[in-house]
C-alpha atoms as a PDB file:
ATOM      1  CA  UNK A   1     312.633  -6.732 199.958  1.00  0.00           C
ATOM      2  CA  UNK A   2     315.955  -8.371 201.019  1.00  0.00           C
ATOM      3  CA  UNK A   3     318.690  -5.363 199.701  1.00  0.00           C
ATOM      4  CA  UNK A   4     321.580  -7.661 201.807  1.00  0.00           C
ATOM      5  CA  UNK A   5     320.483 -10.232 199.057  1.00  0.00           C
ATOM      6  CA  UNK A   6     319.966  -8.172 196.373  1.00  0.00           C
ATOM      7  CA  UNK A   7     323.422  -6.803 197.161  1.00  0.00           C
ATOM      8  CA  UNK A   8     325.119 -10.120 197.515  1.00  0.00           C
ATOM      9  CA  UNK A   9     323.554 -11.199 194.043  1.00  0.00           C
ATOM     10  CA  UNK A  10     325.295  -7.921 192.389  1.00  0.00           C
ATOM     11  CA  UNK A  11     328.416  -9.124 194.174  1.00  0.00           C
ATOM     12  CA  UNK A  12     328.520 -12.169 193.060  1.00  0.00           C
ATOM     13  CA  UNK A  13     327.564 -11.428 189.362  1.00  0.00           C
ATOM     14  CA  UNK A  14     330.384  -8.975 189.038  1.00  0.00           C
ATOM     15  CA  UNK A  15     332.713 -11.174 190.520  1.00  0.00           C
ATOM     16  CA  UNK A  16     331.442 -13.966 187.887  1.00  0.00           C
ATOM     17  CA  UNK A  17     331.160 -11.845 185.243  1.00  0.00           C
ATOM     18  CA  UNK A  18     335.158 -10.331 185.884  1.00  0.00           C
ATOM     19  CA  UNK A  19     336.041 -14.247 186.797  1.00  0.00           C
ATOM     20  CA  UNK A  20     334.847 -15.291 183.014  1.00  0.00           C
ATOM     21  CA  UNK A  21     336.242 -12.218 181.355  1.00  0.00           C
ATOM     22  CA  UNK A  22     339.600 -12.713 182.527  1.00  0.00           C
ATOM     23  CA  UNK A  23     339.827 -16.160 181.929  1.00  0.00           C
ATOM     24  CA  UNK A  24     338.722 -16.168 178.077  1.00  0.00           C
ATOM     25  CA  UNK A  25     341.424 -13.733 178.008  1.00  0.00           C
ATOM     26  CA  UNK A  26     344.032 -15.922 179.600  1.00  0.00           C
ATOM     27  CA  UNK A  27     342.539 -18.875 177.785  1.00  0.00           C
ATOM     28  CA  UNK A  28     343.306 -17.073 173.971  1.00  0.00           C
ATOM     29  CA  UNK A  29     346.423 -16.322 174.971  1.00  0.00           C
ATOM     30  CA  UNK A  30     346.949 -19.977 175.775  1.00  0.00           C
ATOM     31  CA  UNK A  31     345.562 -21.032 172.240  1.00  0.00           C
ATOM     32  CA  UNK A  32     347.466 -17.543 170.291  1.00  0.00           C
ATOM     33  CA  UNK A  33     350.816 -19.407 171.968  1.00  0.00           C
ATOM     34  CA  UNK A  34     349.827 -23.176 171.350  1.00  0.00           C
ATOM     35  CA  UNK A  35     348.763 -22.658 168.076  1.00  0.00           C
ATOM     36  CA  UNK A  36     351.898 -20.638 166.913  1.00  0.00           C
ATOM     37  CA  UNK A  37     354.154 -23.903 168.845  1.00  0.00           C
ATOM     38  CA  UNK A  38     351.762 -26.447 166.989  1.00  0.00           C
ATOM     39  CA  UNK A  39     351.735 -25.350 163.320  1.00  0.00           C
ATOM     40  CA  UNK A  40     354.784 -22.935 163.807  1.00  0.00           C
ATOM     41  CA  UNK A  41     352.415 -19.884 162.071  1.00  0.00           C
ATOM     42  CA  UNK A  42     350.834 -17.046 164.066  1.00  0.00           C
ATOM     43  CA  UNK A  43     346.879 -18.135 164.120  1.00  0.00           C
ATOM     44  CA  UNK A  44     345.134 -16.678 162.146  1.00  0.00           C
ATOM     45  CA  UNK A  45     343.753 -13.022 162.756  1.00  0.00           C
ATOM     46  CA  UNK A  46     340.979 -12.346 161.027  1.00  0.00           C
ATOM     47  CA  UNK A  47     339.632 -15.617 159.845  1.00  0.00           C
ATOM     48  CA  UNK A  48     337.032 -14.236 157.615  1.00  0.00           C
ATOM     49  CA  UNK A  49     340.250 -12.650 155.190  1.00  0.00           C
ATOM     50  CA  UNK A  50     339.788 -14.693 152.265  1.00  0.00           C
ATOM     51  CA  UNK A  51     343.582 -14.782 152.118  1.00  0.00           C
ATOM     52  CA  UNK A  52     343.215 -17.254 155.007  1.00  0.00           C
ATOM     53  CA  UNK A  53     342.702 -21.142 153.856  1.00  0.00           C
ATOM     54  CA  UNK A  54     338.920 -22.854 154.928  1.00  0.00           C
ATOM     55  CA  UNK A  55     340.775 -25.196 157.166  1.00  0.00           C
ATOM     56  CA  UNK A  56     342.970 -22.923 158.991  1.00  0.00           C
ATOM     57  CA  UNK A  57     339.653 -20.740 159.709  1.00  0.00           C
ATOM     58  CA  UNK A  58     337.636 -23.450 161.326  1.00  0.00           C
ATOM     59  CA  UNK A  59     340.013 -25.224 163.009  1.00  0.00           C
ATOM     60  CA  UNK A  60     340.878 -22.013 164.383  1.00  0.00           C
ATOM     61  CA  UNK A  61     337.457 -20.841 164.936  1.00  0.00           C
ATOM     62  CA  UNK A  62     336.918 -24.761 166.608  1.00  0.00           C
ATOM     63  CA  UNK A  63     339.899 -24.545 168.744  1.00  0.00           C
ATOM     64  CA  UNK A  64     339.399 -21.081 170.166  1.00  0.00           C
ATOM     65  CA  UNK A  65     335.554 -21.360 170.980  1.00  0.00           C
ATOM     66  CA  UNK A  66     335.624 -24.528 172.853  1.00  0.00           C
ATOM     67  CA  UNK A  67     339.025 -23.904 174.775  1.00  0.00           C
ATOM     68  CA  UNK A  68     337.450 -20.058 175.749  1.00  0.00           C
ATOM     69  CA  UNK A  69     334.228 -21.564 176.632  1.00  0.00           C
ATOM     70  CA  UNK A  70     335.665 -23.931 178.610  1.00  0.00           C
ATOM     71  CA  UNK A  71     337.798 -21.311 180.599  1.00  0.00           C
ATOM     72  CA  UNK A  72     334.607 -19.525 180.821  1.00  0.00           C
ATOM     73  CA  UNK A  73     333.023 -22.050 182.571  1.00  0.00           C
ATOM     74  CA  UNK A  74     335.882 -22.571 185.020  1.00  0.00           C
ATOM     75  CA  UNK A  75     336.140 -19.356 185.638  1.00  0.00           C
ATOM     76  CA  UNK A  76     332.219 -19.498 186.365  1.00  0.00           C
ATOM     77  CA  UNK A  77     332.954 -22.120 188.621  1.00  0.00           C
ATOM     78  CA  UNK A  78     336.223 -21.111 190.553  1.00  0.00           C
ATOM     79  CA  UNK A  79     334.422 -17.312 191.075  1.00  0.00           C
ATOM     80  CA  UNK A  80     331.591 -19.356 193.024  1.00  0.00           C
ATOM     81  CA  UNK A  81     333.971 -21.069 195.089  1.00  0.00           C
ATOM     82  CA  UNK A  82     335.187 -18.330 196.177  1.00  0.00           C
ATOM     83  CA  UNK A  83     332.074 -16.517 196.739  1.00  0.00           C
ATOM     84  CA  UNK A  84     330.816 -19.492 198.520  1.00  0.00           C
ATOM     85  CA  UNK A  85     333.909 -19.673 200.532  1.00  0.00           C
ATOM     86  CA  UNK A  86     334.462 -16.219 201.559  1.00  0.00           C
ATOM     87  CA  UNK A  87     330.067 -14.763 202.140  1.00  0.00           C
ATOM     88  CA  UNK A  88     329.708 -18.751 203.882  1.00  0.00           C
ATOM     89  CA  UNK A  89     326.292 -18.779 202.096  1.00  0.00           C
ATOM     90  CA  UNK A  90     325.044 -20.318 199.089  1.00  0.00           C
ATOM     91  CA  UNK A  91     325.016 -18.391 195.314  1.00  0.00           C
ATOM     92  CA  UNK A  92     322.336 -15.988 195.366  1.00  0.00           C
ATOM     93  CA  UNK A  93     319.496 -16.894 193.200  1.00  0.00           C
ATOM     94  CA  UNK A  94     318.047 -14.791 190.728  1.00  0.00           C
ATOM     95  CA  UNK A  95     314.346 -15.260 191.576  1.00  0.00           C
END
């Protein structure tokens, strides 16, 4: 058993993990201020209140899960760049 790879693949998965945490974080704070600049409301927050309109839900609900999955992803992406950079070897593999 490799425990220098095993440790490296921890590494790395906290490192990705904290990478795509932090940027669907920054990412809905993005959308929170957009949203309020675009429609001049505060978006909404609970979407399920049924004093919130159908439309304003899902576009919210739209908006919010694409932009945060994409900042996911580049957060992903960017924390394996890094890793990459800094170990000089490739991303561990799970198997």
């Amino acid at each position: 058993m490799d425990h220098d790879n095993d440790d490296q693949g921890i590494a790395y998965r906290a490192l990705s993990t904290a990478a795509a945490i932090g940027a669907g974080i920054v990412t809905r704070t993005v959308m929170t201020r957009v949203w309020a600049d675009a429609t001049g409301e505060e978006p909404p927050q609970n979407p399920a209140d049924p004093s919130v309109g159908w439309r304003q839900a899902l576009t919210w609900a739209a908006a919010t899960g694409v932009a945060v999955g994409v900042g996911r992803v580049v957060g992903r992406r960017l924390a394996a760049g890094a890793y990459t950079k800094a170990v000089g070897d490739p991303l561990p593999t799970d198997g």
